[in-house]
Protein backbone atom coordinates (compact mmCIF):
# COMPACT_ATOMS: atom_id res chain seq x y z
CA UNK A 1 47.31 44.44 -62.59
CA UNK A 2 48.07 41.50 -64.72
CA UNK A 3 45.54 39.05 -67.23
CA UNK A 4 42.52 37.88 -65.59
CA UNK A 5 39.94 35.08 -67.40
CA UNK A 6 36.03 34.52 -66.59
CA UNK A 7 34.50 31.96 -67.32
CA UNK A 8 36.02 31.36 -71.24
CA UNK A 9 35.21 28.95 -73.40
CA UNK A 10 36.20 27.97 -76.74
CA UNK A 11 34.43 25.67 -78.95
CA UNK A 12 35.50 24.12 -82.37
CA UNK A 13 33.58 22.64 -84.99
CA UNK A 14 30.14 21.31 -86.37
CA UNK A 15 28.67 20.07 -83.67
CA UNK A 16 30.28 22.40 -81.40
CA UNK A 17 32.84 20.80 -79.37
CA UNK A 18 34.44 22.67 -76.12
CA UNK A 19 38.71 22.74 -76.33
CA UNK A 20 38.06 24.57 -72.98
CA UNK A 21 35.11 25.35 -71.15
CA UNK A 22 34.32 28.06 -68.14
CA UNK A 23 38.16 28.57 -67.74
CA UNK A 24 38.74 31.63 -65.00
CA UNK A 25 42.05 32.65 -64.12
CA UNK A 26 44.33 34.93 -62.84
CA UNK A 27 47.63 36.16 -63.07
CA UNK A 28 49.22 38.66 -61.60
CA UNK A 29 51.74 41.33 -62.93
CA UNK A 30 55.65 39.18 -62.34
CA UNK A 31 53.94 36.49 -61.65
CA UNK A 32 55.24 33.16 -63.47
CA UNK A 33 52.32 30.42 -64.46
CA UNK A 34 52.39 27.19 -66.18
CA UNK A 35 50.23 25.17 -68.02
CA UNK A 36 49.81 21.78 -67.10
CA UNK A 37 47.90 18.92 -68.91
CA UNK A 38 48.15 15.84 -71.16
CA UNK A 39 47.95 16.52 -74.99
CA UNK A 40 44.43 17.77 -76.25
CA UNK A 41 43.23 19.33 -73.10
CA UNK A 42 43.58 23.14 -74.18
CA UNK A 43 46.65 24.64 -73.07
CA UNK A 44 47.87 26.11 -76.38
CA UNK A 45 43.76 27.08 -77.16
CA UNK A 46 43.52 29.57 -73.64
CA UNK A 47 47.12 30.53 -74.62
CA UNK A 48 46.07 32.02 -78.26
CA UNK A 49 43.13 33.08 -76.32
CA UNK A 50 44.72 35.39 -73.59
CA UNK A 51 47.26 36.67 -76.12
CA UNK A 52 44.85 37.87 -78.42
CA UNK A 53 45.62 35.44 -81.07
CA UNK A 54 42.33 33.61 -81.19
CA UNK A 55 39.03 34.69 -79.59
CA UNK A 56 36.88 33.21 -77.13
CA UNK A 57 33.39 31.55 -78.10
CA UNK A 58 32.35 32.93 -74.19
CA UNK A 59 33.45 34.71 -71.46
CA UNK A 60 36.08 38.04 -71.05
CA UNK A 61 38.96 38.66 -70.85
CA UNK A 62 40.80 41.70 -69.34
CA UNK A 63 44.44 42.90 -69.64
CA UNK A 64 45.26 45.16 -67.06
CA UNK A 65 41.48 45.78 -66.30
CA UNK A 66 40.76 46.56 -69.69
CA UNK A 67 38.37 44.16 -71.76
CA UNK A 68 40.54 42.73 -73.90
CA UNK A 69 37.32 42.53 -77.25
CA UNK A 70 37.12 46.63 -76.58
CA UNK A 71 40.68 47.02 -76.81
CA UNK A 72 42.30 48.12 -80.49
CA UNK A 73 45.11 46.53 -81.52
CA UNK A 74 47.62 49.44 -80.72
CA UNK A 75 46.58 48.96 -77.17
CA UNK A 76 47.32 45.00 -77.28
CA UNK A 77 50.23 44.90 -78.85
């Protein structure tokens, strides 16, 4: 099944400022992605994000289907 985004966003900070905003994505299982932009532009933020390491302001994530907030942490890791 593979990692699938919709519509995430991030924000940082008082006033809230977006590191990424309405990000949806895709990725299949063996498929091969990369990231792409200049410095600043949230690559590493949607990284932490899908890998569980930080958690989206808005949006879902899924892992195989799953939602990746409902999962517990046996199941991510």
């Amino acid at each position: 099944m593979g990692i699938s985004a919709i519509n995430v966003t991030k924000r940082f900070g008082i006033p809230p400022v977006a590191a990424i905003s309405q990000v949806t994505l895709e990725i299949r299982d063996g498929e091969f992605i990369s990231l792409m932009g200049k410095s600043g532009s949230g690559k590493s933020t949607l990284l932490y994000m899908l890998s569980s390491l930080d958690v989206a302001t808005e949006g879902e994530i899924f892992i195989d289907g799953k939602n990746l907030h409902e999962m517990r942490k046996d199941e991510i890791y």
